[in-house]
N, C-alpha and C. Protein backbone atom coordinates (compact mmCIF):
# COMPACT_ATOMS: atom_id res chain seq x y z
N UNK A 1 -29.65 1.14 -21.61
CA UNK A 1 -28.50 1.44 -22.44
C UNK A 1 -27.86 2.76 -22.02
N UNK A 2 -28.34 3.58 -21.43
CA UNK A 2 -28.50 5.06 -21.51
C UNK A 2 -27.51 5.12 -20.13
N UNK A 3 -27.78 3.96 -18.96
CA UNK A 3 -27.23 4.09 -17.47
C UNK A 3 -25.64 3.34 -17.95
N UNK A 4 -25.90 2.19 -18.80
CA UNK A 4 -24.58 1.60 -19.43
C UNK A 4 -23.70 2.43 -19.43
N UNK A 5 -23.75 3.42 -20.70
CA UNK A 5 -22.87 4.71 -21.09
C UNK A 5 -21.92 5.39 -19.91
N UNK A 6 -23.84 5.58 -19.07
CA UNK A 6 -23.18 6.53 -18.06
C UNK A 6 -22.11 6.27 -17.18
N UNK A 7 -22.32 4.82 -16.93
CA UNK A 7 -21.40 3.74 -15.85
C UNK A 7 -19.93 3.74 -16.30
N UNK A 8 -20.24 3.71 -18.04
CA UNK A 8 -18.48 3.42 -18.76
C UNK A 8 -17.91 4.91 -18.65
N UNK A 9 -18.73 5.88 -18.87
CA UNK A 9 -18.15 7.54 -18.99
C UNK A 9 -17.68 7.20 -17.47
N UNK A 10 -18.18 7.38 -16.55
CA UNK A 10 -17.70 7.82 -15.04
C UNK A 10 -16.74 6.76 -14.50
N UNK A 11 -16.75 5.64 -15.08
CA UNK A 11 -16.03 4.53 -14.30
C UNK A 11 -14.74 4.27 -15.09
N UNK A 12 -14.79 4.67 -16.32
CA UNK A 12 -13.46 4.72 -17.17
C UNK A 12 -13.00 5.79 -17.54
N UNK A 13 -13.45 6.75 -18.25
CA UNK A 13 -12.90 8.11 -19.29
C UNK A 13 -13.21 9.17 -18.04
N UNK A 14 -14.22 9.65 -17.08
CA UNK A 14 -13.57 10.37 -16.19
C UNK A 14 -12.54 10.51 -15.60
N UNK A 15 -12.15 9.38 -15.08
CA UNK A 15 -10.55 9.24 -14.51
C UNK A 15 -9.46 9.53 -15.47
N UNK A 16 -9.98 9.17 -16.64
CA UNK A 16 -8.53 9.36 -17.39
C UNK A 16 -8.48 10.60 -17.89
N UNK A 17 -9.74 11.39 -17.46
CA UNK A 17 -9.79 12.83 -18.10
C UNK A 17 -9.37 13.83 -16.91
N UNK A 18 -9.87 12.87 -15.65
CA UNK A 18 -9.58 14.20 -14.43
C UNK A 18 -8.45 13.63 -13.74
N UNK A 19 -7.67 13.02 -14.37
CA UNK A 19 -6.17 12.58 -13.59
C UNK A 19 -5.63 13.89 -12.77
N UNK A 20 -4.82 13.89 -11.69
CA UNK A 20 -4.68 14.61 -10.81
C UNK A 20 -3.30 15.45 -11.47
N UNK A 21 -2.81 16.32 -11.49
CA UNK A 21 -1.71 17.14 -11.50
C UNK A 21 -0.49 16.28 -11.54
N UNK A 22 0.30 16.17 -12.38
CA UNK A 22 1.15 14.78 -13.08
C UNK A 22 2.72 15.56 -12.46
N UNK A 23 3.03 16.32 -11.34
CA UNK A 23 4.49 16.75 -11.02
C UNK A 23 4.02 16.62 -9.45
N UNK A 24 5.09 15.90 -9.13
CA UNK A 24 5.44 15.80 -7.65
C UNK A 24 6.89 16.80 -7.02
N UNK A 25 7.17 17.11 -6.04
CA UNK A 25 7.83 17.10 -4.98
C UNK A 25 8.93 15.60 -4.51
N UNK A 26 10.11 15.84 -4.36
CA UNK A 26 11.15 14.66 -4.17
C UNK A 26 12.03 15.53 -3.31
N UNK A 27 12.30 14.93 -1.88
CA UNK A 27 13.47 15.19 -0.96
C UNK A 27 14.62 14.73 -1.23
N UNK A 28 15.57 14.78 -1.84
CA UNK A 28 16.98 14.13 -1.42
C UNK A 28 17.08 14.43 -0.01
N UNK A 29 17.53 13.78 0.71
CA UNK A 29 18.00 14.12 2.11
C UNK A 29 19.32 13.49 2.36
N UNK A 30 20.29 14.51 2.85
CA UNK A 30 21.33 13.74 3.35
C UNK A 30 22.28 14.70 4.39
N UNK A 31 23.26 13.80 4.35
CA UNK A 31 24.03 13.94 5.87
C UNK A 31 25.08 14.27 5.59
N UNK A 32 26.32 14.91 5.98
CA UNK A 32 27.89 14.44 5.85
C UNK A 32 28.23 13.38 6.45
N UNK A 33 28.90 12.26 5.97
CA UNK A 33 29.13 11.30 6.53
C UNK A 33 30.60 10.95 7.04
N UNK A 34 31.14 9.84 7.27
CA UNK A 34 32.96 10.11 7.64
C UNK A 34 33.64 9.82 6.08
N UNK A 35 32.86 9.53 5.60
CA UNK A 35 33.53 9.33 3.88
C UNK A 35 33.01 10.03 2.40
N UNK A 36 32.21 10.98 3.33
CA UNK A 36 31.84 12.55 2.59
C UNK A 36 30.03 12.37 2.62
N UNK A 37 29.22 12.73 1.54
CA UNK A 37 27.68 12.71 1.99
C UNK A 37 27.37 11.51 1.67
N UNK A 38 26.32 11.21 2.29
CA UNK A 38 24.91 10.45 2.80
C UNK A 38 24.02 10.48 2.13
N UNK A 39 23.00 9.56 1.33
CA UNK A 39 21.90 9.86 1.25
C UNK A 39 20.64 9.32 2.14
N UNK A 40 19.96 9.63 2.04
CA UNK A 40 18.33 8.97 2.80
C UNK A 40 17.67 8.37 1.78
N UNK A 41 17.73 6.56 2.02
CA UNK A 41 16.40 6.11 0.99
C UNK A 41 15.44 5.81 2.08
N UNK A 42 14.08 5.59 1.83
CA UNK A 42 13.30 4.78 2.31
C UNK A 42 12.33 3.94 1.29
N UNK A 43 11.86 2.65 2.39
CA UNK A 43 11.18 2.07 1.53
C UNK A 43 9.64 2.82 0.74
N UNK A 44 9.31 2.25 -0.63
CA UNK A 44 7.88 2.51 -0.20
C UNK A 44 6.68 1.62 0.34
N UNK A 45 5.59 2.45 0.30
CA UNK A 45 4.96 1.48 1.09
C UNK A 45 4.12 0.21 0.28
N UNK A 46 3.91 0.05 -1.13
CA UNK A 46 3.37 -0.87 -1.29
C UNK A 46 4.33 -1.95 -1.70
N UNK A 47 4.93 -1.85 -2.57
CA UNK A 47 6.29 -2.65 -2.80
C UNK A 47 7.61 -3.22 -2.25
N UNK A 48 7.80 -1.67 -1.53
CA UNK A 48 9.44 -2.19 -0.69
C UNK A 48 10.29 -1.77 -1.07
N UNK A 49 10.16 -0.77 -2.70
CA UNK A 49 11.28 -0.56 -3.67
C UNK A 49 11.65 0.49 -3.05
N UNK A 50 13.42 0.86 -2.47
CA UNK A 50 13.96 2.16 -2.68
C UNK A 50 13.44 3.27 -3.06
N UNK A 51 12.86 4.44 -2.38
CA UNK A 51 12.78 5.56 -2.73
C UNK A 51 13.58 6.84 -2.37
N UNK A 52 13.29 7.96 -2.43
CA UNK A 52 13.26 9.02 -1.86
C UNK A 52 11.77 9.95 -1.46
N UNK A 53 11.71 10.25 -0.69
CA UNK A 53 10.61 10.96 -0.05
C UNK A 53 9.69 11.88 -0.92
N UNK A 54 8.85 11.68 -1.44
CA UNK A 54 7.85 12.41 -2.39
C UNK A 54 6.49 12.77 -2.30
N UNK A 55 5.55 13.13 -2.85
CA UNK A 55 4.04 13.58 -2.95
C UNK A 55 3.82 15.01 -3.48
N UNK A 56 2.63 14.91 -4.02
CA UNK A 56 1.69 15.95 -4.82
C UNK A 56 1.57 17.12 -3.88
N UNK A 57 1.55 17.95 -4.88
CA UNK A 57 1.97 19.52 -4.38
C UNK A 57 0.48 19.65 -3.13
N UNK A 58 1.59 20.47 -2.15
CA UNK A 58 0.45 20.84 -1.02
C UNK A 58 0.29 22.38 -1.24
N UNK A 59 -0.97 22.33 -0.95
CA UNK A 59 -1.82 23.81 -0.40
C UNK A 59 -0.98 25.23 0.17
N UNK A 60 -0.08 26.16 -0.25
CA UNK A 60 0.28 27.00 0.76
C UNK A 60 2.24 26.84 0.89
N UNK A 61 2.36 25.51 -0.11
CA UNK A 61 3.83 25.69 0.26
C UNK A 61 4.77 25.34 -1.05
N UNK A 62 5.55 25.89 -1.12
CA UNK A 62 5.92 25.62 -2.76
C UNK A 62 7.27 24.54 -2.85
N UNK A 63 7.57 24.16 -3.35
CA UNK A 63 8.14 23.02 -4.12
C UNK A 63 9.28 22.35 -3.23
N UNK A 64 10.09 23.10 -2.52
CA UNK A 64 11.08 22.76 -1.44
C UNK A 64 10.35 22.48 -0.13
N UNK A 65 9.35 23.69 0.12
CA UNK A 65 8.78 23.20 1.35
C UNK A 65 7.75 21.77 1.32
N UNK A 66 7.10 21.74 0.37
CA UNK A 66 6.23 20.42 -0.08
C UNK A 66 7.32 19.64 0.05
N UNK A 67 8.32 19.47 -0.54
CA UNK A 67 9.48 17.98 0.09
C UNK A 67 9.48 17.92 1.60
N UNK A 68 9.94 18.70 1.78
CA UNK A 68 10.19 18.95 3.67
C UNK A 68 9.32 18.39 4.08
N UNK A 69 7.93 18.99 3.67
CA UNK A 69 6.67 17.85 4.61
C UNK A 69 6.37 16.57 4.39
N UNK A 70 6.85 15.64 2.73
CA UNK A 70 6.83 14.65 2.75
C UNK A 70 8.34 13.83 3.17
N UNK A 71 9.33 14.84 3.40
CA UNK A 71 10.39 13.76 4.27
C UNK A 71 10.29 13.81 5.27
N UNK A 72 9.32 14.66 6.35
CA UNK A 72 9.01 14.41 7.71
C UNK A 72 8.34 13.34 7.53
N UNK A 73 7.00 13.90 6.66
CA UNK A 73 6.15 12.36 6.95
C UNK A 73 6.74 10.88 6.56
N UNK A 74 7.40 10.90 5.60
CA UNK A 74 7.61 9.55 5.25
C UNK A 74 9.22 9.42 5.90
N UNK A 75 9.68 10.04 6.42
CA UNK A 75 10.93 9.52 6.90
C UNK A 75 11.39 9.82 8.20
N UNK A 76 10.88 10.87 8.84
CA UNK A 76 11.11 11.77 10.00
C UNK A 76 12.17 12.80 9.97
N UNK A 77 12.30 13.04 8.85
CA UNK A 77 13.37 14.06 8.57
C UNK A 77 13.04 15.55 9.50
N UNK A 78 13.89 15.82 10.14
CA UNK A 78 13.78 17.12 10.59
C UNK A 78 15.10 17.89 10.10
N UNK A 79 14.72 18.69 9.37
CA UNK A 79 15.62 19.56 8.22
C UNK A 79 16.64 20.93 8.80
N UNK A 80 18.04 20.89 7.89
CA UNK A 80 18.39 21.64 8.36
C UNK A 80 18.43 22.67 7.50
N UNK A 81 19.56 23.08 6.21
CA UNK A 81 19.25 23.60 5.14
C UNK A 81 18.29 22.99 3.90
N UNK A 82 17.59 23.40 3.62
CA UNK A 82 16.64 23.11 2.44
C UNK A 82 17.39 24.48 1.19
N UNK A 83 17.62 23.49 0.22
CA UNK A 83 17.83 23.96 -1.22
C UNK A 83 16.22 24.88 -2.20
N UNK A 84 15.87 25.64 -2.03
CA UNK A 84 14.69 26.16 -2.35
C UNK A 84 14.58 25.88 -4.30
N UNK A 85 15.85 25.85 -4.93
CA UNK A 85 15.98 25.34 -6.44
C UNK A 85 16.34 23.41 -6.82
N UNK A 86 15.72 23.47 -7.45
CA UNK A 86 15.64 21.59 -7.37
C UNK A 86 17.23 21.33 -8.24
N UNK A 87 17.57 20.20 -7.56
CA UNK A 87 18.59 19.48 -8.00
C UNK A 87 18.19 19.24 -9.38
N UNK A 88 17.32 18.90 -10.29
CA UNK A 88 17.00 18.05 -10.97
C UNK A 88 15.73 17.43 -10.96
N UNK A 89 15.09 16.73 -12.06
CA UNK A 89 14.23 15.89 -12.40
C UNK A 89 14.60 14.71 -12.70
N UNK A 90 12.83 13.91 -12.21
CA UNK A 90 13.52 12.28 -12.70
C UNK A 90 11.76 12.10 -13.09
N UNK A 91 11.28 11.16 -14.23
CA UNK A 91 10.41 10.60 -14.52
C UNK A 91 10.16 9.54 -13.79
N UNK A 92 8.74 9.27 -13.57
CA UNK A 92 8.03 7.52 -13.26
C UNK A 92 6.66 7.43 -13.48
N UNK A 93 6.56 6.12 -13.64
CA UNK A 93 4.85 5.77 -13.88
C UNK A 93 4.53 5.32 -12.47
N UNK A 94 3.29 6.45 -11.67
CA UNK A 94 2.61 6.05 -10.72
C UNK A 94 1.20 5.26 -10.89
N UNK A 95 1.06 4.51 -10.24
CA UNK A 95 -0.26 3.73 -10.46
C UNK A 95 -1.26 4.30 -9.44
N UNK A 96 -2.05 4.60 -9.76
CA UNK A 96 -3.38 5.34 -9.34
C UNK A 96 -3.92 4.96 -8.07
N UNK A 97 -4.62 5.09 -7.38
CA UNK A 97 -5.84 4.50 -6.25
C UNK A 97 -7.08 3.62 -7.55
N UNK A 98 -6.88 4.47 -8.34
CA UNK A 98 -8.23 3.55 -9.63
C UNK A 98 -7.47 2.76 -10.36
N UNK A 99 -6.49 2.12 -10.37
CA UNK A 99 -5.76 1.00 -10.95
C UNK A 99 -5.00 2.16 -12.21
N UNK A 100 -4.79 3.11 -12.92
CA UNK A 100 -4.74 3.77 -13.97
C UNK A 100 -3.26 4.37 -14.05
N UNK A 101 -2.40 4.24 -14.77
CA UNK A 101 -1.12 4.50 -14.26
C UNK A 101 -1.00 6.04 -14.94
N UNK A 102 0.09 6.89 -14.47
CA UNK A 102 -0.20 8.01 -14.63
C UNK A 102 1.59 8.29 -15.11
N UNK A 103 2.00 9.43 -15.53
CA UNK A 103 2.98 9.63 -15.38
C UNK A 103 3.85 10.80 -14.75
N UNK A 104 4.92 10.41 -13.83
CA UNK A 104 4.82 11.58 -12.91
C UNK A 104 6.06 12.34 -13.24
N UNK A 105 6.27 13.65 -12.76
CA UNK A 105 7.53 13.99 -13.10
C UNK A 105 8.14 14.83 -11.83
N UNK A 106 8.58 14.41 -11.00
CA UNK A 106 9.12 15.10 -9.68
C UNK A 106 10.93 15.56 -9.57
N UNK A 107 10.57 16.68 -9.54
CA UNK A 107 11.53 17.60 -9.02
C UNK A 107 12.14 17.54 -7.83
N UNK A 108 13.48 17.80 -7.65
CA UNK A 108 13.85 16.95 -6.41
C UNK A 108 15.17 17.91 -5.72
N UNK A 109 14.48 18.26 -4.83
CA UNK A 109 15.00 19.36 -3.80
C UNK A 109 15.98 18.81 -2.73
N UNK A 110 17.34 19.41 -2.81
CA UNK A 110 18.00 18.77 -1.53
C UNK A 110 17.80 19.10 -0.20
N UNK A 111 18.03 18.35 0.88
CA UNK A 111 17.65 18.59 2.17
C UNK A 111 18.59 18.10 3.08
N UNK A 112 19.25 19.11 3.77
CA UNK A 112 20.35 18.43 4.83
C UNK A 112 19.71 18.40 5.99
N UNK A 113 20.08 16.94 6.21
CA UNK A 113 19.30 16.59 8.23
C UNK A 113 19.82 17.05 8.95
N UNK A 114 19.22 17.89 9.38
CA UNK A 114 19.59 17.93 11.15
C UNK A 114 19.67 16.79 12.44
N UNK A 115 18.05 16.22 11.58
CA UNK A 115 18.49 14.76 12.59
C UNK A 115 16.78 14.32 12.19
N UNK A 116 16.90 12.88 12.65
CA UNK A 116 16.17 12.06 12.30
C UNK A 116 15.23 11.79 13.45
N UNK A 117 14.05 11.71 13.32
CA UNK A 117 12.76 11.74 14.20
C UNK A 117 12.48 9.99 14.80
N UNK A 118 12.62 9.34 15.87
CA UNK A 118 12.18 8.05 15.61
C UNK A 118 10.30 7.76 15.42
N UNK A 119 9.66 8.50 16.15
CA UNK A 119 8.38 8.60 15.79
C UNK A 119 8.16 10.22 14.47
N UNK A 120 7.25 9.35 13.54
CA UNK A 120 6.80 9.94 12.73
C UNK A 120 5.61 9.80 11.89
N UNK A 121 4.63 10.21 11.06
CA UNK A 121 3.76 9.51 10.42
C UNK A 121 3.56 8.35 10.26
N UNK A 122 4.64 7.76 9.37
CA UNK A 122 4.41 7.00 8.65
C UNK A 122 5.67 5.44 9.21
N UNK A 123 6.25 5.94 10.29
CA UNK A 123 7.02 5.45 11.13
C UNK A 123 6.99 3.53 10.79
N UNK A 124 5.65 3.24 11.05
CA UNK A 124 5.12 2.09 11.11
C UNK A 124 5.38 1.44 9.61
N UNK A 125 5.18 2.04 8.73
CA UNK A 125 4.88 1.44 7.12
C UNK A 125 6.76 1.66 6.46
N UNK A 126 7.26 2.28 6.88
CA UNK A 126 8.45 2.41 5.64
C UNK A 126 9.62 1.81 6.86
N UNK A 127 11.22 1.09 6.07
CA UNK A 127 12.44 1.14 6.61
C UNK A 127 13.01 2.57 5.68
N UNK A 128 14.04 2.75 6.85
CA UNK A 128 14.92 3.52 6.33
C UNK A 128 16.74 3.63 6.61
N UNK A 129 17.33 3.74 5.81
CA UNK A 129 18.78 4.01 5.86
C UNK A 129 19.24 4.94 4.74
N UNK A 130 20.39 5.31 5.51
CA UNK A 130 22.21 5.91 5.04
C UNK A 130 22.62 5.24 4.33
N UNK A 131 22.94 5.66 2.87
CA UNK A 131 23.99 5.14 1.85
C UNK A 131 24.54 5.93 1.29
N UNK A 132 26.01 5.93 0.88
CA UNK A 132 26.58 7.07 -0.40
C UNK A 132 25.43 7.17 -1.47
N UNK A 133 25.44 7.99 -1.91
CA UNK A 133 24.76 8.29 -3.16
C UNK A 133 25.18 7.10 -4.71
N UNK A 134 26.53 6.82 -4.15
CA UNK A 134 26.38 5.69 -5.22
C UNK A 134 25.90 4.42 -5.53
N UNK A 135 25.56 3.95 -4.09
CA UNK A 135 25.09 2.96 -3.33
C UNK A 135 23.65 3.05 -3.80
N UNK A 136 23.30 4.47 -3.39
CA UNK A 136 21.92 4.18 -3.62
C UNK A 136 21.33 4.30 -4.64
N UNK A 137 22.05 5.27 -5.97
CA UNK A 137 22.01 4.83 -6.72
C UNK A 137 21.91 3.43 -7.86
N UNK A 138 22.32 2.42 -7.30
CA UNK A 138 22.41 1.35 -7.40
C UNK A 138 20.83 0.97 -7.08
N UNK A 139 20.54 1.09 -6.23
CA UNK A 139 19.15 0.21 -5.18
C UNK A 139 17.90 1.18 -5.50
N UNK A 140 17.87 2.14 -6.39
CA UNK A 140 16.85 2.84 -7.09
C UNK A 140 16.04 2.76 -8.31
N UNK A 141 15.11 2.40 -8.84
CA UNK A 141 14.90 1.80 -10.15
C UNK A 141 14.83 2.62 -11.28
N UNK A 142 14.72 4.27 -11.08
CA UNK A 142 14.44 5.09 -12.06
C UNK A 142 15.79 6.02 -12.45
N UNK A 143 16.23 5.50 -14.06
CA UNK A 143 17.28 5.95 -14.15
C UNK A 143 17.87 7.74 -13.94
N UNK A 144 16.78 7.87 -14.39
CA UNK A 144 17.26 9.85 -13.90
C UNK A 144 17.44 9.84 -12.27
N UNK A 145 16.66 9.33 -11.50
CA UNK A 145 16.91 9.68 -10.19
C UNK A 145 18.07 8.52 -9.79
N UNK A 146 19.15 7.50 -10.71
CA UNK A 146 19.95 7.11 -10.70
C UNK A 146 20.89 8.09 -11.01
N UNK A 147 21.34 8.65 -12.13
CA UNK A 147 21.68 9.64 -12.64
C UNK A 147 22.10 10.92 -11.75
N UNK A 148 20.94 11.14 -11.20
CA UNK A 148 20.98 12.17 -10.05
C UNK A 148 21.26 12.19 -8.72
N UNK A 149 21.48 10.62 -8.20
CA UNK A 149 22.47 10.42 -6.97
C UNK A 149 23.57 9.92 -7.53
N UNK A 150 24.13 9.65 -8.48
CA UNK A 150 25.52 9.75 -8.70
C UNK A 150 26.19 11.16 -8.93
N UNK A 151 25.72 12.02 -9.29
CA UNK A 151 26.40 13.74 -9.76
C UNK A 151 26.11 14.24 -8.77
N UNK A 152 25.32 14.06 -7.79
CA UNK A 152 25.23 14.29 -5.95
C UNK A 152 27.04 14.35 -5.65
């Protein structure tokens, strides 16, 4: 009875007690285009759904630079000006590695390309394209970060 407990404490209520740090990092990235700016979506990788470039705060770099390294990795962004104050916030429910959905809240830093990398991390797993911001707005599922490529 005693190993039972222990199995349900560690295999259920640990996780939901040591959930990881609930604010991410978000790149807008974009371009000037011939009919004014650009944005950068890419896919993600388990679904396919429209994103923008995101992940959990890294070690050593604070909130603009943590975008920068996840729009290299997930997009090949090589940056020109980075916005060091975030555009804005947008809410979502991430689903865990332990099945457990979490809720995230990422801040979302603009980033103008310099130019686009064809090899990169994650090269293999995501598509990516150029759309107006209203466009992509459209093809995004979370209304604040809808919200926030339209006032782009």
């Amino acid at each position: 009875m005693v190993m039972l407990f222990k199995s349900a404490l560690t295999g259920v209520l640990d996780p939901l007690l040591r959930r990881p740090d609930r604010v991410q990092a978000a790149a807008l990235c974009w371009r000037k285009g011939k009919k004014g700016k650009e944005v950068l979506l890419i896919t993600s990788r388990d679904t396919g759904r429209w994103i923008i470039p995101k992940g959990w705060p890294i070690e050593g770099l604070d909130g603009a630079g943590t975008a920068a390294q996840e729009a290299w990795e997930e997009a090949g962004v090589k940056p020109g000006k980075i916005k060091r104050q975030p555009l804005g916030l947008y809410h979502y429910v991430k689903r865990l590695s332990n099945g457990i959905p979490a809720p995230i809240e990422a801040s979302v830093y603009p980033i103008e390309v310099a130019r686009l990398a064809d090899k990169f991390p994650e090269c293999r797993e995501r598509k990516r394209s150029w759309m107006s911001p209203e466009q992509a707005a459209m093809l995004v599922d979370e209304p604040e970060l809808q919200d926030l490529l339209r006032a782009f």
